[in-house]
Protein backbone atom coordinates (compact mmCIF):
# COMPACT_ATOMS: atom_id res chain seq x y z
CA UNK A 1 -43.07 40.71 21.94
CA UNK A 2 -40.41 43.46 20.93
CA UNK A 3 -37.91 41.13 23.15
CA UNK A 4 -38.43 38.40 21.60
CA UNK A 5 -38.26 39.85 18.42
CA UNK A 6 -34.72 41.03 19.72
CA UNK A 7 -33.74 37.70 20.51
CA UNK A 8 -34.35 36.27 16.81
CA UNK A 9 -32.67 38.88 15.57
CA UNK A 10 -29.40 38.33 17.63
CA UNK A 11 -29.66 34.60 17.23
CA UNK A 12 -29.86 35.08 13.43
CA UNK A 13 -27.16 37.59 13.56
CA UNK A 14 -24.83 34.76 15.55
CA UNK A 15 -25.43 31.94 12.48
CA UNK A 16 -24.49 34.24 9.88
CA UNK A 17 -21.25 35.02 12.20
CA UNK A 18 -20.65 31.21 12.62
CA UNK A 19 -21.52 30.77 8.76
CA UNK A 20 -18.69 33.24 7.48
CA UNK A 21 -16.21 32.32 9.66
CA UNK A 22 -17.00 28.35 8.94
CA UNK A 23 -16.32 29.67 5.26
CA UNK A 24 -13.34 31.46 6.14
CA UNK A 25 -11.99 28.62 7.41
CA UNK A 26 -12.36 25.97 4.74
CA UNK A 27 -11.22 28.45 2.37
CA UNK A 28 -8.31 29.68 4.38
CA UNK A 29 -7.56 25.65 4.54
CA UNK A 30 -8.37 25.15 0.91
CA UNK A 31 -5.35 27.51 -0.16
CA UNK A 32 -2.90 26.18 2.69
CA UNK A 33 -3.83 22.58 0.99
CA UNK A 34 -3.41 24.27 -3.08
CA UNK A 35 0.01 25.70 -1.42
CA UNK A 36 1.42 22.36 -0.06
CA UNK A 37 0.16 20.56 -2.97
CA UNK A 38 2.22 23.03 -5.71
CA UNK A 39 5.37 22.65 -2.94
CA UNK A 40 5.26 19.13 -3.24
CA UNK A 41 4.65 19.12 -7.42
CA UNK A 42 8.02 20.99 -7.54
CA UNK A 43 9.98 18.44 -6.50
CA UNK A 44 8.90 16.29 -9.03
CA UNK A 45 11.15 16.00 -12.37
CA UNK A 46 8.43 14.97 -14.63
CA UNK A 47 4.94 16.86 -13.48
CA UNK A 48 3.44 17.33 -16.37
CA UNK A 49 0.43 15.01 -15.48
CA UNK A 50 -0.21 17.74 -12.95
CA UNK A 51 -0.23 20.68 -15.64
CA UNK A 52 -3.77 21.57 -14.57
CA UNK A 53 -2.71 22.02 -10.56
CA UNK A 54 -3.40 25.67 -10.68
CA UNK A 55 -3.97 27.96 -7.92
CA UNK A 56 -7.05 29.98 -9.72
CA UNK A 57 -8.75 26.64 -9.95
CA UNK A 58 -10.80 25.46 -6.65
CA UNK A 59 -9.42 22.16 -5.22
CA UNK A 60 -12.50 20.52 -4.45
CA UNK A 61 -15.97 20.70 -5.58
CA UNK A 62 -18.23 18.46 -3.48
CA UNK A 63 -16.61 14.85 -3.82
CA UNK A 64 -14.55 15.77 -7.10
CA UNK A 65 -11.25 17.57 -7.93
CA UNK A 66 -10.60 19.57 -11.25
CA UNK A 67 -6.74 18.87 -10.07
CA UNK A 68 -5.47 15.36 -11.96
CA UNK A 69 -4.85 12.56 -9.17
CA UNK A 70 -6.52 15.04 -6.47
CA UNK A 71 -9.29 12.86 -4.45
CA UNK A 72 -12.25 15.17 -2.22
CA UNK A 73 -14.67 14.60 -0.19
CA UNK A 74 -17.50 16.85 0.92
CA UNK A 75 -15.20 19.71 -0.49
CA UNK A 76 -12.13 18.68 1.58
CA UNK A 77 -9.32 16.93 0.27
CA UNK A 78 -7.95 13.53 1.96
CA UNK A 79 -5.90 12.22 -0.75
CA UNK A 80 -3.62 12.02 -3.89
CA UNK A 81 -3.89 9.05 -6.72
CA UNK A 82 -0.96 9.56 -8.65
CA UNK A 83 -1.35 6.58 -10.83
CA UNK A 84 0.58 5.50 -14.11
CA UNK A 85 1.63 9.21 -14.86
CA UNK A 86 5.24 8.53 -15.74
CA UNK A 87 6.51 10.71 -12.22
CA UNK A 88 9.75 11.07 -11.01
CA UNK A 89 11.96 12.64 -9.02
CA UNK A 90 11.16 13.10 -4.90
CA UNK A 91 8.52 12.54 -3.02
CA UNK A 92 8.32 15.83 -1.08
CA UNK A 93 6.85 14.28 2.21
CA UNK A 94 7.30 17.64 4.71
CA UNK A 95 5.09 19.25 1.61
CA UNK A 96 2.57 16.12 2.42
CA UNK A 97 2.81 16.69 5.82
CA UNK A 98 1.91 20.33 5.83
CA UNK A 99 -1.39 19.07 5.11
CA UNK A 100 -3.58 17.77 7.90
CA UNK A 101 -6.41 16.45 5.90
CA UNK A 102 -4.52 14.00 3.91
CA UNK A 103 -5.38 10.40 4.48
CA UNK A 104 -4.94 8.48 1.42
CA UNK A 105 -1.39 8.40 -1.02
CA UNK A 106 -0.70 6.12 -4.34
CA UNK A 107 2.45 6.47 -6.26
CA UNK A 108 1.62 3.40 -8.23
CA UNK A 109 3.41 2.50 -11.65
CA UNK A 110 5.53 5.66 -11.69
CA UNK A 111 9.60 5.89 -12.52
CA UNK A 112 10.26 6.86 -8.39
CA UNK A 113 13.79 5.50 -7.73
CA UNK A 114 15.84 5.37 -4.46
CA UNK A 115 15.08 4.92 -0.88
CA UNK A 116 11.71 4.38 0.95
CA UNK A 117 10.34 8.32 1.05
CA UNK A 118 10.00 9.30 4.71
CA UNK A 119 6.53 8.12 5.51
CA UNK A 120 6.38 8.43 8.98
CA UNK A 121 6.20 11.94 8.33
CA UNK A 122 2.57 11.56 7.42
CA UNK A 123 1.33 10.00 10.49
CA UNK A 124 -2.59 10.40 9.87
CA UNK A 125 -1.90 8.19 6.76
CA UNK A 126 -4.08 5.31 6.19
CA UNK A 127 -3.28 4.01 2.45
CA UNK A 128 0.19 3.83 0.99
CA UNK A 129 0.26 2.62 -2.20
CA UNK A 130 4.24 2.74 -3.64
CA UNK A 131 3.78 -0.36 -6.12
CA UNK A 132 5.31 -0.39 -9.93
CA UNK A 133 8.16 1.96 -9.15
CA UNK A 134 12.15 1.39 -8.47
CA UNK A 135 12.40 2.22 -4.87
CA UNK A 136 15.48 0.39 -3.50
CA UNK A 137 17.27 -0.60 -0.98
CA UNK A 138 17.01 -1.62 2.94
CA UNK A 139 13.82 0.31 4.43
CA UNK A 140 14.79 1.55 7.89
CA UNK A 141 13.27 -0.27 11.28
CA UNK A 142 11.85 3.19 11.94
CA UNK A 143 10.42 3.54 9.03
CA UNK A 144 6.77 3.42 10.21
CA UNK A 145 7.11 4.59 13.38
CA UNK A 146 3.73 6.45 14.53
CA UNK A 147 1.38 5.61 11.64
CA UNK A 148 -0.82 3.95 13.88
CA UNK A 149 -3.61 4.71 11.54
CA UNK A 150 -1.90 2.89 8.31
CA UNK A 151 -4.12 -0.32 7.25
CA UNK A 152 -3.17 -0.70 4.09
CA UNK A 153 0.64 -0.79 2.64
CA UNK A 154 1.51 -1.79 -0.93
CA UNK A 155 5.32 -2.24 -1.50
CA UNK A 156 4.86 -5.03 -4.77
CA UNK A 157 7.52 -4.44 -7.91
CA UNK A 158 10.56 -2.52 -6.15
CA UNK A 159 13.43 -3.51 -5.60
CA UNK A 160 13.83 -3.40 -1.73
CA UNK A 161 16.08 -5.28 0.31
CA UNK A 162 16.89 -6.30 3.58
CA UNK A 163 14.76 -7.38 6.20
CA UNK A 164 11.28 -6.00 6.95
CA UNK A 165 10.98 -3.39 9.41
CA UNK A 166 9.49 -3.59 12.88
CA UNK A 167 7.61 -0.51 12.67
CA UNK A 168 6.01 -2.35 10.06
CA UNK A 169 5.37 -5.54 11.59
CA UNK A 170 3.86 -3.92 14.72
CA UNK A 171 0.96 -1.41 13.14
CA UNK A 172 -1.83 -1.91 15.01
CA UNK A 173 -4.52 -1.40 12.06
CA UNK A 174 -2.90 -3.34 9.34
CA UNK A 175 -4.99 -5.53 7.28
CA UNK A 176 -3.80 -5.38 3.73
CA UNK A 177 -0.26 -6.12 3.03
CA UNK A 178 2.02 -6.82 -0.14
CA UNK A 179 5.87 -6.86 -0.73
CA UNK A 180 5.44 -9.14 -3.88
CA UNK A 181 8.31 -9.09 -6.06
CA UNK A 182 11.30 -7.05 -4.10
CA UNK A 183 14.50 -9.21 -2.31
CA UNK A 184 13.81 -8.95 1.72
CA UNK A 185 15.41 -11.38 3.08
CA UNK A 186 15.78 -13.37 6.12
CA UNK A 187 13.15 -14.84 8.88
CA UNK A 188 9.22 -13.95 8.04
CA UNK A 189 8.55 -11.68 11.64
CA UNK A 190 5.59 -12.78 13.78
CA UNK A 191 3.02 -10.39 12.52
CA UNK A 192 0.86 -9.77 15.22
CA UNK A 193 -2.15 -8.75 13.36
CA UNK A 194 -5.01 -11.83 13.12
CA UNK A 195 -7.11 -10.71 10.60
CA UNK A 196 -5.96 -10.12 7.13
CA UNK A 197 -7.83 -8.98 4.04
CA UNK A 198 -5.07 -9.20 1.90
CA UNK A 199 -1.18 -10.43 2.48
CA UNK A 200 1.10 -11.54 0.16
CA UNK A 201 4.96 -12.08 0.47
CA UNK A 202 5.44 -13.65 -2.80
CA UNK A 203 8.75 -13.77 -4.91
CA UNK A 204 11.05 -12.55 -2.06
CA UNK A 205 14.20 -14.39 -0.67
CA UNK A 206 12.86 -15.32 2.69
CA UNK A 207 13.99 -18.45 4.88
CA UNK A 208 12.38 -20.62 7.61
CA UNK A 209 9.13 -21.40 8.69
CA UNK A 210 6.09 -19.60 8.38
CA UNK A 211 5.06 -18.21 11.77
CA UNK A 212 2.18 -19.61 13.35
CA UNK A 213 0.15 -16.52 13.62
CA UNK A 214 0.21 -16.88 9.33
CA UNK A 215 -0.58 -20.32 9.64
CA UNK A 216 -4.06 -20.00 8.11
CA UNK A 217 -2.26 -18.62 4.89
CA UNK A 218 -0.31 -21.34 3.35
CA UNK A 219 -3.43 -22.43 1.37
CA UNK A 220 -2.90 -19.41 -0.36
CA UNK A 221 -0.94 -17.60 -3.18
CA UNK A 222 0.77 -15.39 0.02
CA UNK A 223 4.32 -17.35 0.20
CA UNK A 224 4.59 -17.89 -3.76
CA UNK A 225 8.04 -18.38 -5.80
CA UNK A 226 11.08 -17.15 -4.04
CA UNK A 227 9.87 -17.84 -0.71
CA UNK A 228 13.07 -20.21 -0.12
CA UNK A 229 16.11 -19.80 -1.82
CA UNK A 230 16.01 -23.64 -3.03
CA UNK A 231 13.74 -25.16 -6.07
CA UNK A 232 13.28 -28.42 -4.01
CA UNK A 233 12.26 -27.22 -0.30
CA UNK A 234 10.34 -29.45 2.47
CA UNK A 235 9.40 -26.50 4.68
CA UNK A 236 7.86 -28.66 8.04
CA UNK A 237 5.26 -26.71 10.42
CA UNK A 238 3.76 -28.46 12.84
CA UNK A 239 1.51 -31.05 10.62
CA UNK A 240 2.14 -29.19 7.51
CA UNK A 241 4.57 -30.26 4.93
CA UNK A 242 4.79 -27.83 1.27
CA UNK A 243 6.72 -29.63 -1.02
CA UNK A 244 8.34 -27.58 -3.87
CA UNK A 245 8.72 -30.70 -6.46
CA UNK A 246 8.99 -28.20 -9.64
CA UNK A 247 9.66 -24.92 -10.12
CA UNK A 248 10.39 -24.85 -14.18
CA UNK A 249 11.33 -22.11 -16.80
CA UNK A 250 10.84 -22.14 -20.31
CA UNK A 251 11.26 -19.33 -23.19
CA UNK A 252 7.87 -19.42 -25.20
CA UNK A 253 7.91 -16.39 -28.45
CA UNK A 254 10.64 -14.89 -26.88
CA UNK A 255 8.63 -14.61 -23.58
CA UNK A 256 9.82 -16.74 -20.22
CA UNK A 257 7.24 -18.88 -18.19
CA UNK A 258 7.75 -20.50 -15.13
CA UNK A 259 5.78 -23.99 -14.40
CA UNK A 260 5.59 -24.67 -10.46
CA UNK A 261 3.92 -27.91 -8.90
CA UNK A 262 3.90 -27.72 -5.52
CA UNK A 263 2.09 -30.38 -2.89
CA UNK A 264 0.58 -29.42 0.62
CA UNK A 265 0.15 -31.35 3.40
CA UNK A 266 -1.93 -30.84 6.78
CA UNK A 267 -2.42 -32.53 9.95
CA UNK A 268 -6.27 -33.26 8.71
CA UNK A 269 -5.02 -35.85 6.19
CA UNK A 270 -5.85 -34.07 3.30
CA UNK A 271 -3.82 -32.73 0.23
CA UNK A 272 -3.72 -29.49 -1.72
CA UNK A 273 -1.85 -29.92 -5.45
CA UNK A 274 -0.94 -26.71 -6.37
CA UNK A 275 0.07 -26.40 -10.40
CA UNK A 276 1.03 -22.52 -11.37
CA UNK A 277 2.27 -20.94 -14.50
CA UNK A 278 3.63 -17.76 -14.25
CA UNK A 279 4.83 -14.67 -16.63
CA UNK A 280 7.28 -12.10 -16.12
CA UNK A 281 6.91 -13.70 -12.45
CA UNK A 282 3.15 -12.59 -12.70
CA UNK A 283 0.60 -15.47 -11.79
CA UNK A 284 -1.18 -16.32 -15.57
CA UNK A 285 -2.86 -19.53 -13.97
CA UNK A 286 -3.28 -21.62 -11.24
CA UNK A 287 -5.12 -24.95 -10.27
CA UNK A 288 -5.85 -26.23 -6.83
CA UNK A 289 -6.81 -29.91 -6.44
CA UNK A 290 -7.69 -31.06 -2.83
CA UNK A 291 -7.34 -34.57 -1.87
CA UNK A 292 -8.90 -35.75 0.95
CA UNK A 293 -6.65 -38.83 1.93
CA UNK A 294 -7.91 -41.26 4.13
């Protein structure tokens, strides 16, 4: 009896061992995490959306943050939503990558300008938002390189150039995709990736066909605008024919629209009439009419 008493006792005595050092360690990682996160505010010129990042103030509290644009879960941080906060400067990715938690990263509608930040760096990455900024430039081939985790990548409203970048094109997990509104150029690559939530390579200076793995996306708003570099294309894939036979500007109040009518045709006989008005090269409307032509 006084054995198995003895037993309890050491069993309870073990948990409360494992329970402090299990608290030890999340709050050891906690102020590693507070540390990286002030590193990488500092090389910011215009923080002052992230006044309230302050050391005294606990990072995470179940699945919120007391830290603007700081996202938790279960008391561990996994990401930063740095959204519309007027930031600038650099993008301190060794900072980032000093944290091993982080998952999740949007820049969106900020003043960033320059090169693509080095996001291969922060390999455990799966969402990259860098949208609404004035990132420029050619984006390196390498730039991706190891983010095998990365399934979603926003690149829409910079001013990129160049081609896109294999590292890119080959990520395994990738199922959301936008470069709307940069100037890559050249060839559309052969994406390997065959199932797509979301891609869109809209008002770009690309050439050629579409590949045949994107085949399924012509019936959609994914190759709008600047797709060729000519208002009256015949772009011929397999049975498919996309006539450009308008693509129109016109000042209205001191604001420019842009009136496109655009036919496609497939190999099932049928017809797709595709009228779109566009502002500030942002869609406003758009009417599909399918024709079944027999």
């Amino acid at each position: 009896m006084a054995s198995n008493k003895v037993l309890v006792q050491q069993w309870l005595f073990m948990l409360f061992i494992m329970s402090v050092h299990v608290v030890a360690t999340y709050g050891a990682m906690d102020n590693a995490t507070q540390a990286s996160l002030l590193k990488f505010r500092s090389s910011l010129s215009n923080a002052t959306a992230l006044s309230n990042w302050n050391p005294s103030i606990s990072l995470c509290n179940g699945n919120k943050s007391d830290w603007a644009g700081v996202l938790c879960r279960n008391d561990v941080f996994y990401g930063l939503r740095l959204e519309n906060m007027s930031l600038s400067g650099m993008i301190d990715t060794d900072a980032l990558a000093e944290i091993p938690t982080l998952r999740s990263l949007s820049f969106m509608n900020n003043s960033f300008k320059g090169p693509m930040p080095t996001v291969k760096k922060l390999s455990l990455t799966r969402v990259l938002y860098l949208s609404l900024n004035g990132f420029s430039g050619d984006i390196p081939d390498d730039a991706f390189d190891g983010m095998s985790s990365l399934w979603k990548v926003y690149l829409e409203r910079n001013e990129f150039t160049g081609k896109i970048p294999k590292s890119l094109v080959a990520l395994p997990s990738l199922w959301e995709f936008s470069l709307v509104g940069n100037q890559f150029d050249g060839n559309i690559p052969d994406f390997q990736q065959s199932q797509w939530r979301k891609f869109n390579l809209s008002y770009n200076n690309f050439v050629g066909p579409i590949p045949e793995k994107l085949s399924n996306l012509v019936n959609s708003s994914s190759f709008l605008g600047k797709l060729f570099q000519s208002h009256y294309v015949f772009s011929f894939y397999f049975f498919y024919i996309h006539i450009h036979i308008l693509n129109y500007r016109f000042p209205i109040n001191k604001r420019v629209f842009q009136l496109q009518l655009q036919l496609q045709f497939f190999s099932s006989l049928d017809m797709v009439i595709i009228i779109s008005m566009f502002k500030h090269g942002l869609a406003s409307f758009q009417l599909n009419i399918h024709v079944l032509l027999f």
